[in-house]
PDB file of N, CA and C in Angstrom:
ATOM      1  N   UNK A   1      11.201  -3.147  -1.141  1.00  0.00           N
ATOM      2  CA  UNK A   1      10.205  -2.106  -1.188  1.00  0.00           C
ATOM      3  C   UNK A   1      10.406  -1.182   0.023  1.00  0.00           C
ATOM      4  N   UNK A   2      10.485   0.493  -0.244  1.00  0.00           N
ATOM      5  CA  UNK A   2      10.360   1.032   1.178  1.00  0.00           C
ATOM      6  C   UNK A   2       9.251   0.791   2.289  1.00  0.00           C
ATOM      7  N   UNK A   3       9.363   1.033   2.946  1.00  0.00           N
ATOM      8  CA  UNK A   3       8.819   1.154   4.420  1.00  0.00           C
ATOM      9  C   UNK A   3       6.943   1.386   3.955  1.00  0.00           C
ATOM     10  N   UNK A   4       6.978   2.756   3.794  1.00  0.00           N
ATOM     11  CA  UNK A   4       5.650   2.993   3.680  1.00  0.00           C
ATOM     12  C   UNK A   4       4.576   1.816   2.326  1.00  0.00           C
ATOM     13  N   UNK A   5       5.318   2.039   1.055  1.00  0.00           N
ATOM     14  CA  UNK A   5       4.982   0.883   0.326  1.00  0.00           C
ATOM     15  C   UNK A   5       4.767  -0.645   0.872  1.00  0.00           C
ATOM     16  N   UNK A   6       5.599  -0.999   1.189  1.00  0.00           N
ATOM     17  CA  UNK A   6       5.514  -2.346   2.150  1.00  0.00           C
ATOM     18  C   UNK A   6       4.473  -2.333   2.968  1.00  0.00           C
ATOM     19  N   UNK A   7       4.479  -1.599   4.165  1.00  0.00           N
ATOM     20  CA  UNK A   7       3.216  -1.446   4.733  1.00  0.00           C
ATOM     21  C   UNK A   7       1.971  -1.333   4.131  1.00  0.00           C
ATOM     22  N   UNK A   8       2.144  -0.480   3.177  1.00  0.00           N
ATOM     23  CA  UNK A   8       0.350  -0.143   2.981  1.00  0.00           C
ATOM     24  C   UNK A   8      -0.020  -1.416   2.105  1.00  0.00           C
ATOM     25  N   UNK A   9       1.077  -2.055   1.294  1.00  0.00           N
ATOM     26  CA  UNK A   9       1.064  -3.186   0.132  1.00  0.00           C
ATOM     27  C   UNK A   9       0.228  -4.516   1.071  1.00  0.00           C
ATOM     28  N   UNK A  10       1.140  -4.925   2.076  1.00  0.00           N
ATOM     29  CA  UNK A  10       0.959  -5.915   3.127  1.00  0.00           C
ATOM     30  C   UNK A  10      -0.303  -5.802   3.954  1.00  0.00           C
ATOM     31  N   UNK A  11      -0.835  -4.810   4.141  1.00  0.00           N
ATOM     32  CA  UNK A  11      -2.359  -4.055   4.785  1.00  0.00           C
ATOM     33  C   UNK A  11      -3.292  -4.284   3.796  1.00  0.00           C
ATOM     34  N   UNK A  12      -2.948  -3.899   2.554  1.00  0.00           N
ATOM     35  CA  UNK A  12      -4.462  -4.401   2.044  1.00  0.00           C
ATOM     36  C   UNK A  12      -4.074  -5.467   1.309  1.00  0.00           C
ATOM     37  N   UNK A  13      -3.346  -5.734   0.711  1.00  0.00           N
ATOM     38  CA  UNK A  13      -3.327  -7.007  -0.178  1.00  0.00           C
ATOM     39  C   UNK A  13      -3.219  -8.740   0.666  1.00  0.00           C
ATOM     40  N   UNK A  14      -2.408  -8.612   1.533  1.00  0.00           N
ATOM     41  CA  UNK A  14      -2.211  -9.818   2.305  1.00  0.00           C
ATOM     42  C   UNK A  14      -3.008  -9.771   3.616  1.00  0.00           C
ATOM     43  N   UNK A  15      -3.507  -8.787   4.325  1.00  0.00           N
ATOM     44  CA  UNK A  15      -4.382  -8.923   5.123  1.00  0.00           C
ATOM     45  C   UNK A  15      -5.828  -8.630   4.992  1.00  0.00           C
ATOM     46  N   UNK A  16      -5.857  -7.967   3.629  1.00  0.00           N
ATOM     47  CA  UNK A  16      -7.386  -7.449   2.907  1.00  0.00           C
ATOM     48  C   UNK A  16      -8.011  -6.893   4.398  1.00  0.00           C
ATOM     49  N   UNK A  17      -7.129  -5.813   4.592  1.00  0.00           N
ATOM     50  CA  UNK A  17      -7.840  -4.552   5.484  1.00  0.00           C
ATOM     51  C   UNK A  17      -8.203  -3.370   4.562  1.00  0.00           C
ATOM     52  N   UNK A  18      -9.819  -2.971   4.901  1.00  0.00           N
ATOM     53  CA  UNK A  18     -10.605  -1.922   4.089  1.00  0.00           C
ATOM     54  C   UNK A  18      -9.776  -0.784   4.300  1.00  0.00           C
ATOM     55  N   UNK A  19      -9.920   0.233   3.263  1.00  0.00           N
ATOM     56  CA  UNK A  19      -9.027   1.338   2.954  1.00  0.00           C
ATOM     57  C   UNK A  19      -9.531   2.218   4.041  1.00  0.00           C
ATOM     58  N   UNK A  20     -10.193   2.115   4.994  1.00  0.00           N
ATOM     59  CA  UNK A  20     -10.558   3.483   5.692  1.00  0.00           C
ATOM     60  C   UNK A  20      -9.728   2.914   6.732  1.00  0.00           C
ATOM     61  N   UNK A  21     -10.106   1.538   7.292  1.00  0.00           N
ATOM     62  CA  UNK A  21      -8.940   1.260   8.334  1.00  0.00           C
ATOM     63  C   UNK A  21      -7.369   1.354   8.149  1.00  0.00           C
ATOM     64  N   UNK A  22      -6.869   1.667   7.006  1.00  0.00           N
ATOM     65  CA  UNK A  22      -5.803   1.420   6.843  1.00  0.00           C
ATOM     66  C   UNK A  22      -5.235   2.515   6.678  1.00  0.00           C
ATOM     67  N   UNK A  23      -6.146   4.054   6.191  1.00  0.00           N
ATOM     68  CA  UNK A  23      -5.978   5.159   6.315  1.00  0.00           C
ATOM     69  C   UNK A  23      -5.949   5.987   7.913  1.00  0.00           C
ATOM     70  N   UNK A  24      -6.944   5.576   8.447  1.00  0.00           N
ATOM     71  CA  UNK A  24      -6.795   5.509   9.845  1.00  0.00           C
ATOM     72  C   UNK A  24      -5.461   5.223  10.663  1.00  0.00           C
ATOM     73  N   UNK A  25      -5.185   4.405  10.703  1.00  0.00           N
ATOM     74  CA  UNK A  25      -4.124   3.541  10.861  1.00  0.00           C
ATOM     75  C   UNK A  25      -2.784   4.309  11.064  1.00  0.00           C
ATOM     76  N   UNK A  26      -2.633   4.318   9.622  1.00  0.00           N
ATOM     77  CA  UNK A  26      -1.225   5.365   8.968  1.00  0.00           C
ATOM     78  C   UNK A  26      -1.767   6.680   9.270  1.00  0.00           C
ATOM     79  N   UNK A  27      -2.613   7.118   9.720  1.00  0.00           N
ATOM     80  CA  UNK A  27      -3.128   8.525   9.530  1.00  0.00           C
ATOM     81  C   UNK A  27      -2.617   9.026   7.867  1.00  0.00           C
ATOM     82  N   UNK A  28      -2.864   8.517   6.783  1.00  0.00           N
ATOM     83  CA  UNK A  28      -2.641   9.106   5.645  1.00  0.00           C
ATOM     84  C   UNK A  28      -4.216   9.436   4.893  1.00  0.00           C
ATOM     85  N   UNK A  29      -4.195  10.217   3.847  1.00  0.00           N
ATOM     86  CA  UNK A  29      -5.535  10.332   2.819  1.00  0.00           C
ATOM     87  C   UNK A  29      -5.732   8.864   2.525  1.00  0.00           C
ATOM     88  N   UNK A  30      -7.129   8.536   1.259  1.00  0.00           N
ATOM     89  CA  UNK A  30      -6.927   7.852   0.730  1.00  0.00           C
ATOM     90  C   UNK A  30      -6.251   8.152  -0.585  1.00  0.00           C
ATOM     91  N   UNK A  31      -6.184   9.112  -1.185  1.00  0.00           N
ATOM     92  CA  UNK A  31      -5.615   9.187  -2.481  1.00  0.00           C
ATOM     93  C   UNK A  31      -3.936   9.525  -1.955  1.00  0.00           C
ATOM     94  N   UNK A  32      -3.758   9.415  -1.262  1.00  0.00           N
ATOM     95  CA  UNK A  32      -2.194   8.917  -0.600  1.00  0.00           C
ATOM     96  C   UNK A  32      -2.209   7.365  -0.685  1.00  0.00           C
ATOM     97  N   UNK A  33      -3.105   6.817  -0.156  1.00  0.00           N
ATOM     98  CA  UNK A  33      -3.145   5.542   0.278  1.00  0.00           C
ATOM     99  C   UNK A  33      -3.029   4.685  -1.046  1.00  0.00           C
ATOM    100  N   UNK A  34      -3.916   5.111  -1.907  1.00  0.00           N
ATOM    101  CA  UNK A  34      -4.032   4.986  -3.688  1.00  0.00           C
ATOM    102  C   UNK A  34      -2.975   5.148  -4.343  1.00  0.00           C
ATOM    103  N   UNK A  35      -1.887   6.184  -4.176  1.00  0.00           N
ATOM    104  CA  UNK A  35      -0.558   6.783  -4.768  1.00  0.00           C
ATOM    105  C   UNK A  35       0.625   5.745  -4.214  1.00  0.00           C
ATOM    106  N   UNK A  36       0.617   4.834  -2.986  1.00  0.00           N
ATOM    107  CA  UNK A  36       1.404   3.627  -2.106  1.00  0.00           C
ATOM    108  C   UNK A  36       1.225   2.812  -3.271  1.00  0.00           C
ATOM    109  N   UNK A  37      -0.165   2.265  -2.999  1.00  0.00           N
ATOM    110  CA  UNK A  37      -0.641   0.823  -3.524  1.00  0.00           C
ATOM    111  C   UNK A  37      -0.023   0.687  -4.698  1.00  0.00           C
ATOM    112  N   UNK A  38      -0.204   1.917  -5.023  1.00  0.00           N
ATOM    113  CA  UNK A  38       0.509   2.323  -7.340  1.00  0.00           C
ATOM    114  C   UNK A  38       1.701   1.565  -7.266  1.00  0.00           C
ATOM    115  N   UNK A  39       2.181   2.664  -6.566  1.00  0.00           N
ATOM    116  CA  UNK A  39       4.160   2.500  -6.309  1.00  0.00           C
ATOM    117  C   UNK A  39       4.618   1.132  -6.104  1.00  0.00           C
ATOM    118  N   UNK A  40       3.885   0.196  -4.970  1.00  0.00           N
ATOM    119  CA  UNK A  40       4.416  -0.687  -4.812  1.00  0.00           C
ATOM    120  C   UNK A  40       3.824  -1.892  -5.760  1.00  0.00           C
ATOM    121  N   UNK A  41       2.848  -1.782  -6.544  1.00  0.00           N
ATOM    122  CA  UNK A  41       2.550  -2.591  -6.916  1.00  0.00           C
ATOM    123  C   UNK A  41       3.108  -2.838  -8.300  1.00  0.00           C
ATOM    124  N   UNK A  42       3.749  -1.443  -8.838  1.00  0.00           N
ATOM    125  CA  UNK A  42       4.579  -1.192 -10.115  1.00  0.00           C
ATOM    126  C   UNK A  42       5.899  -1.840  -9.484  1.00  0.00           C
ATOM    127  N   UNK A  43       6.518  -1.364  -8.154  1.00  0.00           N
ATOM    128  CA  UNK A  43       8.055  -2.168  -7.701  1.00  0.00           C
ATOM    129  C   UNK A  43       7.811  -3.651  -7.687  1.00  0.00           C
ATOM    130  N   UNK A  44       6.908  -4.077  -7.380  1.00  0.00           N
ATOM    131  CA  UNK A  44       6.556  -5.790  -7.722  1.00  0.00           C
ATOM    132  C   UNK A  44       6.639  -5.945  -8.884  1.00  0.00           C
ATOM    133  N   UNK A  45       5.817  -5.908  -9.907  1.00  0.00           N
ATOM    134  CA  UNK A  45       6.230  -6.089 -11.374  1.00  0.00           C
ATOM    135  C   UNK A  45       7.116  -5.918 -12.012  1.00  0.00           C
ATOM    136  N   UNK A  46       7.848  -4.691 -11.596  1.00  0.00           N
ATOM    137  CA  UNK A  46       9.355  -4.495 -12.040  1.00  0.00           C
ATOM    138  C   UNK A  46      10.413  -5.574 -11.567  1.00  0.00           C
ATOM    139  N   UNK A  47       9.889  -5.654 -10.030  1.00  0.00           N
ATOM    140  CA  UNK A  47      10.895  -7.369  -9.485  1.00  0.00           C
ATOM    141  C   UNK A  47      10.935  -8.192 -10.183  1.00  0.00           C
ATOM    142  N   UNK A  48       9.871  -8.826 -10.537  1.00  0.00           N
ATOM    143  CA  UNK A  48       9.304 -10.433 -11.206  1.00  0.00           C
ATOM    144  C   UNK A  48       9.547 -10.385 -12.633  1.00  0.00           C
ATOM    145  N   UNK A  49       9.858  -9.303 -12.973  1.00  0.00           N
ATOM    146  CA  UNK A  49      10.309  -9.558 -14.726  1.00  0.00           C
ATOM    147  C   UNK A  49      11.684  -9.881 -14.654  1.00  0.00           C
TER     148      UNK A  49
END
């Protein structure tokens, strides 16, 4: 997974950090932050099949 995907994936899913801290953080939007989570969570499913 790239860089930014990885990060934002690993931030909320495995550390269940709230989306404002995590926008903060990255300094990104949330509907940036929303458009990550997509991406990487579609490159996971695409892995595991």
């Amino acid at each position: 997974m790239p860089g930014w995907h990885s990060s934002v994936f690993m931030l909320r899913e495995m550390n269940d950090f709230e989306t404002d801290v995590i926008c903060k953080e990255l300094e990104i939007s949330t509907s940036y932050l929303w458009v990550l989570l997509h991406r990487a969570r579609a490159r996971l499913a695409n892995g595991i099949k």
